[in-house]
Protein backbone atom coordinates (compact mmCIF):
# COMPACT_ATOMS: atom_id res chain seq x y z
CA UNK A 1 12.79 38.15 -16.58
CA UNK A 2 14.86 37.58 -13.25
CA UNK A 3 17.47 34.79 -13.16
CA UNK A 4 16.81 31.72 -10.74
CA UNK A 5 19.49 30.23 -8.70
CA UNK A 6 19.36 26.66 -10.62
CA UNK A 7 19.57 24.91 -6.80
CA UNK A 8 16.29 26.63 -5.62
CA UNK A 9 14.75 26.22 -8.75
CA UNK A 10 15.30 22.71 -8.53
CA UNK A 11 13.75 22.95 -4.71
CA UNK A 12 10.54 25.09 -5.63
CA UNK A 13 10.20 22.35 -8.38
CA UNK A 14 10.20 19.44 -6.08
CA UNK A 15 8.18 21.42 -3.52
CA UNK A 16 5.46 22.25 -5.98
CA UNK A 17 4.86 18.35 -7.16
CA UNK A 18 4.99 17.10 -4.03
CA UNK A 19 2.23 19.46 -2.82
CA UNK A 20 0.11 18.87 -6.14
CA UNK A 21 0.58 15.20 -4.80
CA UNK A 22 -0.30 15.89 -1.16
CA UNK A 23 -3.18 18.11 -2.77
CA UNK A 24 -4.43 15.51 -5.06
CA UNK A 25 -4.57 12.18 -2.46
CA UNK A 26 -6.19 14.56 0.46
CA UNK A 27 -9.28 15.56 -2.06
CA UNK A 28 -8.44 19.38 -1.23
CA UNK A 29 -10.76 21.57 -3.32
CA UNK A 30 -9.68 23.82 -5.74
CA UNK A 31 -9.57 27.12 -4.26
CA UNK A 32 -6.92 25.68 -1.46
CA UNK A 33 -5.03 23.38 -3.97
CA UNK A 34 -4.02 27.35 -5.51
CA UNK A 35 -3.70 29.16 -2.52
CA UNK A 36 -1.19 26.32 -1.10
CA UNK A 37 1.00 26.00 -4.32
CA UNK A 38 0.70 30.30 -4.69
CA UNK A 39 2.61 29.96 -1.04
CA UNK A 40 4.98 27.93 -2.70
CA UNK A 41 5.37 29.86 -6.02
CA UNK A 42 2.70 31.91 -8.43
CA UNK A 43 5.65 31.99 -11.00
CA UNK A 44 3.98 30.77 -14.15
CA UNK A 45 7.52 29.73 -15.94
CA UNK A 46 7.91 27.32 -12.86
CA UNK A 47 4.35 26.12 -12.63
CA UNK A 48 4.79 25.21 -15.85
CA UNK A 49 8.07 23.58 -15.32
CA UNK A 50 6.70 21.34 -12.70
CA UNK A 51 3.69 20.42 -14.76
CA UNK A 52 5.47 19.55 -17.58
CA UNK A 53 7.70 17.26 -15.77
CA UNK A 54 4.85 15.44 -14.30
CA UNK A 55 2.84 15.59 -17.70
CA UNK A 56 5.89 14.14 -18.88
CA UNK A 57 6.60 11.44 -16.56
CA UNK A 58 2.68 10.49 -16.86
CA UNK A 59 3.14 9.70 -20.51
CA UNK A 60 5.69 7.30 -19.42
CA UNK A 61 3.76 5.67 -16.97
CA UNK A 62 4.45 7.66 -14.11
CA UNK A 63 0.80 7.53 -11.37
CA UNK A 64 -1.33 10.99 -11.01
CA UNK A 65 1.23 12.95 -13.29
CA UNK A 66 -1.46 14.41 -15.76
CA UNK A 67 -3.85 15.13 -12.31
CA UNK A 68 -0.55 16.76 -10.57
CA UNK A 69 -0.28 18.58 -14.29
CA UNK A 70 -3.56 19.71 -14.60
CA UNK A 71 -3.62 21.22 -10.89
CA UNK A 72 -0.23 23.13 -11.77
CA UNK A 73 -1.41 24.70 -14.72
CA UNK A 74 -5.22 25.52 -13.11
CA UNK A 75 -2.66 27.25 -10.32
CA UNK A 76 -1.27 29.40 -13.40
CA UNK A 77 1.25 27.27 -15.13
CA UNK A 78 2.16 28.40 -18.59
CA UNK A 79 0.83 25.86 -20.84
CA UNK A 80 3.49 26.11 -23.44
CA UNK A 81 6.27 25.88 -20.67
CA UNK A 82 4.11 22.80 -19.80
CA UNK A 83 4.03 21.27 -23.06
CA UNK A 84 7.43 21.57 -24.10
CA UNK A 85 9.21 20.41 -20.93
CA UNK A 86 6.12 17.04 -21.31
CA UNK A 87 7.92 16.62 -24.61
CA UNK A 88 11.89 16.82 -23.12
CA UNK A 89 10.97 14.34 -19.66
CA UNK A 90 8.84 11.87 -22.11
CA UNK A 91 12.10 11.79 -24.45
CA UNK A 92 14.56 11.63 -22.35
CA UNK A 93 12.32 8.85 -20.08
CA UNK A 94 11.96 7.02 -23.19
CA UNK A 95 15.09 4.99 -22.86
CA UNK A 96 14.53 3.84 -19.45
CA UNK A 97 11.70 0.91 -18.82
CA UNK A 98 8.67 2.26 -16.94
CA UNK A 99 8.18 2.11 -13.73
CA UNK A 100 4.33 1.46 -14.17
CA UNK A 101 2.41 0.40 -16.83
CA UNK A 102 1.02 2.90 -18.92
CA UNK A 103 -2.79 4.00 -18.38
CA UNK A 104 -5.10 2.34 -21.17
């Protein structure tokens, strides 16, 4: 597996959620919600990444994180990846007061 520069990592992260968000609020179909975040990255490790840190932030309270999730991991993000990191960002979150109140 080829080593990421931790900087654009961090970039290709942000980039991705913020077009799954973009994606999500213009109704864009399926088909152009993959093709957009494959122009981004098809890397399944970092799909995953970026859906488990907005699976993670949902369970928190976060707004759209399990939609921006589930749109990652349609794109090809590595579902384990995924849950794992949704485990670490809900932990870690947990000592903070949400920003939102949770989904019911």
């Amino acid at each position: 597996m080829a080593r990421h520069n931790p900087d654009a990592v961090g970039i290709t992260l942000a980039r991705l959620d913020g077009a799954a968000r973009r994606l999500l609020h213009a109704k864009a179909d399926r088909d152009t919600c993959i093709a957009e975040l494959h122009a981004i990255s098809d890397d399944p490790m970092l799909l995953g990444q970026a859906a488990g840190t907005a699976l993670g932030a949902w369970l928190h309270g976060n707004h759209d994180g399990d939609r921006v999730a589930n749109m990652l991991t349609a794109a090809g993000g590595d579902e384990t990846v995924r849950e794992r990191l949704a485990v670490e960002v809900e932990t870690r979150l947990q000592g903070q007061s949400p920003r939102r109140p949770r989904p019911t």
